[in-house]
N, C-alpha and C. Protein backbone atom coordinates (compact mmCIF):
# COMPACT_ATOMS: atom_id res chain seq x y z
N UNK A 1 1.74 42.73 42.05
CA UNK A 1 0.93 41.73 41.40
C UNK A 1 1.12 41.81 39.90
N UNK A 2 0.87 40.37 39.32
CA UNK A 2 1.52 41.00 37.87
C UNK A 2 0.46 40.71 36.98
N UNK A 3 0.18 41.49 36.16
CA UNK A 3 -0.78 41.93 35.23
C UNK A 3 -1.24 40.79 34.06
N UNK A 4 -2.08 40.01 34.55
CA UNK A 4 -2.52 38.80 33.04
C UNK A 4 -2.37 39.71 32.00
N UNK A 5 -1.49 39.34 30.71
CA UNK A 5 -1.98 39.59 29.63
C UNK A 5 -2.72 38.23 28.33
N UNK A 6 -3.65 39.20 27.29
CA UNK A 6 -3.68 37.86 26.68
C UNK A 6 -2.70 37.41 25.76
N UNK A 7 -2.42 36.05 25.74
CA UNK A 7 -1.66 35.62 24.88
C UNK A 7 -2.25 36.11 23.39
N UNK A 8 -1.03 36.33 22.68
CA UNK A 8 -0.35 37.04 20.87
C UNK A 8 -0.87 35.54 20.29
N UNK A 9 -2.06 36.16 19.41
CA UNK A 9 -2.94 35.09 18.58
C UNK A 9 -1.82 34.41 17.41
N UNK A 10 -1.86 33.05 17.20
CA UNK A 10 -1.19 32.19 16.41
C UNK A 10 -1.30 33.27 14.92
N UNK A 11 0.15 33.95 14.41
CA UNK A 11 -0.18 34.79 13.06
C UNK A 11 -0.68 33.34 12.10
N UNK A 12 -1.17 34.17 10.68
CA UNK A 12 -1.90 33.65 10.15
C UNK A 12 -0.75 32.67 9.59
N UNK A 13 0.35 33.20 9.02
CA UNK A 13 1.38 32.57 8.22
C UNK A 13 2.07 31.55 9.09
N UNK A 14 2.52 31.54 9.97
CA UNK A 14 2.87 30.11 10.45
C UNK A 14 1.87 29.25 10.50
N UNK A 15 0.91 29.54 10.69
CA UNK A 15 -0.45 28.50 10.60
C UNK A 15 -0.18 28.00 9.29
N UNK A 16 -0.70 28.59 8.09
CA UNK A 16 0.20 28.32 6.89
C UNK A 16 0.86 27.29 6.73
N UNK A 17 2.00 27.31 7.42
CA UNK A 17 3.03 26.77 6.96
C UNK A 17 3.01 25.13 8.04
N UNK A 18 2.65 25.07 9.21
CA UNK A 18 1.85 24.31 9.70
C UNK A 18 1.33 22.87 9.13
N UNK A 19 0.18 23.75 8.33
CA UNK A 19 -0.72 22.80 7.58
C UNK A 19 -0.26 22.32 6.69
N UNK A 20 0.86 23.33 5.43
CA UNK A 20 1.05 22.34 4.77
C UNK A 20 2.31 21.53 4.80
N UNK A 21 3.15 21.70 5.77
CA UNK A 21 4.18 20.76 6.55
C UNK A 21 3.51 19.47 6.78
N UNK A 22 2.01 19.62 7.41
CA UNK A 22 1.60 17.93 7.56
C UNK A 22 1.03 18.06 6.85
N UNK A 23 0.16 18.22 5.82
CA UNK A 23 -0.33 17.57 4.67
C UNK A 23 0.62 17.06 3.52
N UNK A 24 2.05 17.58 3.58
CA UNK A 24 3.09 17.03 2.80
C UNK A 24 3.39 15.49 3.71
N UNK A 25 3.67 16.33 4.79
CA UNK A 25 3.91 14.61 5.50
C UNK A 25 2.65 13.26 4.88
N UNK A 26 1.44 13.72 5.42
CA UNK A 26 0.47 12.79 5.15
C UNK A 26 0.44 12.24 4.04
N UNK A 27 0.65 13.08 2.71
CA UNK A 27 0.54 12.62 1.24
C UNK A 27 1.83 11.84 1.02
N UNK A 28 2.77 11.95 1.80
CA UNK A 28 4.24 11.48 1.72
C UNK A 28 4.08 10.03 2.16
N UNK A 29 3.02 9.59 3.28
CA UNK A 29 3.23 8.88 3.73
C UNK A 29 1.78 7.81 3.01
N UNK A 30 0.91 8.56 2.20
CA UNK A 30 0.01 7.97 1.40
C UNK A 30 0.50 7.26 0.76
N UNK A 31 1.65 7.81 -0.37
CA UNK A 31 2.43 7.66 -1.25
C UNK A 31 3.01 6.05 -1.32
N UNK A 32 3.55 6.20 0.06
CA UNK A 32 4.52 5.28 0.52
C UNK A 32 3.29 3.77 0.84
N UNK A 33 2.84 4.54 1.22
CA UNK A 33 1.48 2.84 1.90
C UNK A 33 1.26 2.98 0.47
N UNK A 34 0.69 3.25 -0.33
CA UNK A 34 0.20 2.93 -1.94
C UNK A 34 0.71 2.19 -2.33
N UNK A 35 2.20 2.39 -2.63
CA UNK A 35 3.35 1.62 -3.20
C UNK A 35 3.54 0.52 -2.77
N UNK A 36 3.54 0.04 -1.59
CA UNK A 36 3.88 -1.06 -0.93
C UNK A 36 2.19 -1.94 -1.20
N UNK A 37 1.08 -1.43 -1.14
CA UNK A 37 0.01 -2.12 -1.65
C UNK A 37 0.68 -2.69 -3.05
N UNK A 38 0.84 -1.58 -4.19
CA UNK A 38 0.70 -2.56 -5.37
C UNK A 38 2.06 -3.60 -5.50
N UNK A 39 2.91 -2.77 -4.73
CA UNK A 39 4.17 -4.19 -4.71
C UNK A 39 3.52 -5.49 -4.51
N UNK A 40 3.17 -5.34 -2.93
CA UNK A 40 1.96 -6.67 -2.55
C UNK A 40 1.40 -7.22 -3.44
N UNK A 41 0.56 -6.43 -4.09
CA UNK A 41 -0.43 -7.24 -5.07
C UNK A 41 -0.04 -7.71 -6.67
N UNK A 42 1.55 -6.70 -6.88
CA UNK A 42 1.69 -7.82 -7.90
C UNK A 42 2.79 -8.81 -7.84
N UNK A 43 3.33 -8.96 -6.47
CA UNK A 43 3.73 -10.33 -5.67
C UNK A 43 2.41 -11.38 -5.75
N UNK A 44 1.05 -10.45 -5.35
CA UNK A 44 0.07 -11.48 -5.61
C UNK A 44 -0.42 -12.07 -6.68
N UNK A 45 0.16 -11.01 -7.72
CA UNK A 45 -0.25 -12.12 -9.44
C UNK A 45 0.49 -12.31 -9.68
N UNK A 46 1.55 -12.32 -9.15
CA UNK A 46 2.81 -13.40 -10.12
C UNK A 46 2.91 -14.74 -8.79
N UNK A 47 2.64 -15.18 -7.73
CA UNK A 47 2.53 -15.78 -7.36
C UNK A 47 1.04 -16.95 -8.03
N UNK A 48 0.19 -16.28 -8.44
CA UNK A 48 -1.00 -16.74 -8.65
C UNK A 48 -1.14 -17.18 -10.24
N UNK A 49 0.31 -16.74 -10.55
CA UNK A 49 0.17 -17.14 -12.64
C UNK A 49 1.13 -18.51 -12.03
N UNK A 50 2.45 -18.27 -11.45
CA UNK A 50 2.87 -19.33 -11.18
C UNK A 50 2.26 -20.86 -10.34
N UNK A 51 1.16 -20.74 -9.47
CA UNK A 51 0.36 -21.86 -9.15
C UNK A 51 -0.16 -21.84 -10.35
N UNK A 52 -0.61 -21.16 -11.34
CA UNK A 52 -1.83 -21.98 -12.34
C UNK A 52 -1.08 -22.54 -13.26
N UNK A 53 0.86 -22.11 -13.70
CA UNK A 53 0.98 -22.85 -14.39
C UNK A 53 1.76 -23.92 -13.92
N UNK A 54 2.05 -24.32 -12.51
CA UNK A 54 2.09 -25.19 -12.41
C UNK A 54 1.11 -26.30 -12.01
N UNK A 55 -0.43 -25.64 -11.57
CA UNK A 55 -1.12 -26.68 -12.01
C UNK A 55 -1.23 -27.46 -13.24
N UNK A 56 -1.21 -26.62 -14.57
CA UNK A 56 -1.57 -26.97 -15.80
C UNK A 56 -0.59 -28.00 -16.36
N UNK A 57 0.56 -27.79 -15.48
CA UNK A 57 1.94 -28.62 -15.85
C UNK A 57 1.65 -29.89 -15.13
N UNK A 58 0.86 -29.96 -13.65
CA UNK A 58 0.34 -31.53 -13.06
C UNK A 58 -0.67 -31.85 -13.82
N UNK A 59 -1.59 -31.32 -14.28
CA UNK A 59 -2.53 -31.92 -15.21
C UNK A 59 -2.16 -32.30 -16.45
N UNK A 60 -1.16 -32.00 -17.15
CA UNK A 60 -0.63 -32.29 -18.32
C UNK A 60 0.02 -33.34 -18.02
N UNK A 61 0.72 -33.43 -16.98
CA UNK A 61 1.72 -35.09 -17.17
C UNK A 61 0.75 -35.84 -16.31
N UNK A 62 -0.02 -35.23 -15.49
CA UNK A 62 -1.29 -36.71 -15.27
C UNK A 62 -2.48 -37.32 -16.25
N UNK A 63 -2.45 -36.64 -17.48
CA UNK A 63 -2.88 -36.47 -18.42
C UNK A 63 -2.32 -37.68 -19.56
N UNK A 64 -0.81 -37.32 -19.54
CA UNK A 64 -0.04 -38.28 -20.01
C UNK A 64 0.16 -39.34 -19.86
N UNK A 65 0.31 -39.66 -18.33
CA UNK A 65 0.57 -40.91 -17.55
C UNK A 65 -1.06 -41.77 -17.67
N UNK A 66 -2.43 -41.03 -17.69
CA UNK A 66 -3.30 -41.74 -17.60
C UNK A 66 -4.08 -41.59 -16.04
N UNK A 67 -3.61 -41.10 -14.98
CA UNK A 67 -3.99 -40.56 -13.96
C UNK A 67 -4.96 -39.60 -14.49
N UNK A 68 -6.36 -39.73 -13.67
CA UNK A 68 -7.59 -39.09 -13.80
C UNK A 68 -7.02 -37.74 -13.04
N UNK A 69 -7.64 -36.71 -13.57
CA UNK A 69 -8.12 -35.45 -12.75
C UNK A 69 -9.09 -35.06 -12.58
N UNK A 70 -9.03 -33.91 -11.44
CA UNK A 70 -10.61 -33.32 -11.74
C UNK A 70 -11.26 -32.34 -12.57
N UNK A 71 -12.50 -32.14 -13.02
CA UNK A 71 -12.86 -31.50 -13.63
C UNK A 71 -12.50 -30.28 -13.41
């Protein structure tokens, strides 16, 4: 019959090394989603300067022509 032993407790140092293997991953991958937010968002203000100045450019030649706008 063969003798249970207990399993050799996880040493401390690979644990160690473990944790900060994925916390590099995680911050790696923070990093990466961050970046792609502010790309996004300043796709979103330069999209959003370009509608206002081309509104300002329809109100200026409807302006010209005599065509009402709105307030």
């Amino acid at each position: 019959m063969s003798v249970m032993t207990r399993p050799e407790p996880i040493r401390p140092a690979i644990l160690i090394v473990c944790l900060v293997y994925v916390c590099s991953i995680r911050d790696q991958l923070t990093y990466i989603e961050s970046n792609r937010g502010v790309r996004s968002s300043s796709e979103t203000v330069e999209r959003r300067l370009f509608e206002q100045h081309a509104a300002a450019r329809i109100a200026e030649k409807k302006q010209r022509t005599g065509i009402p706008t709105r307030p």
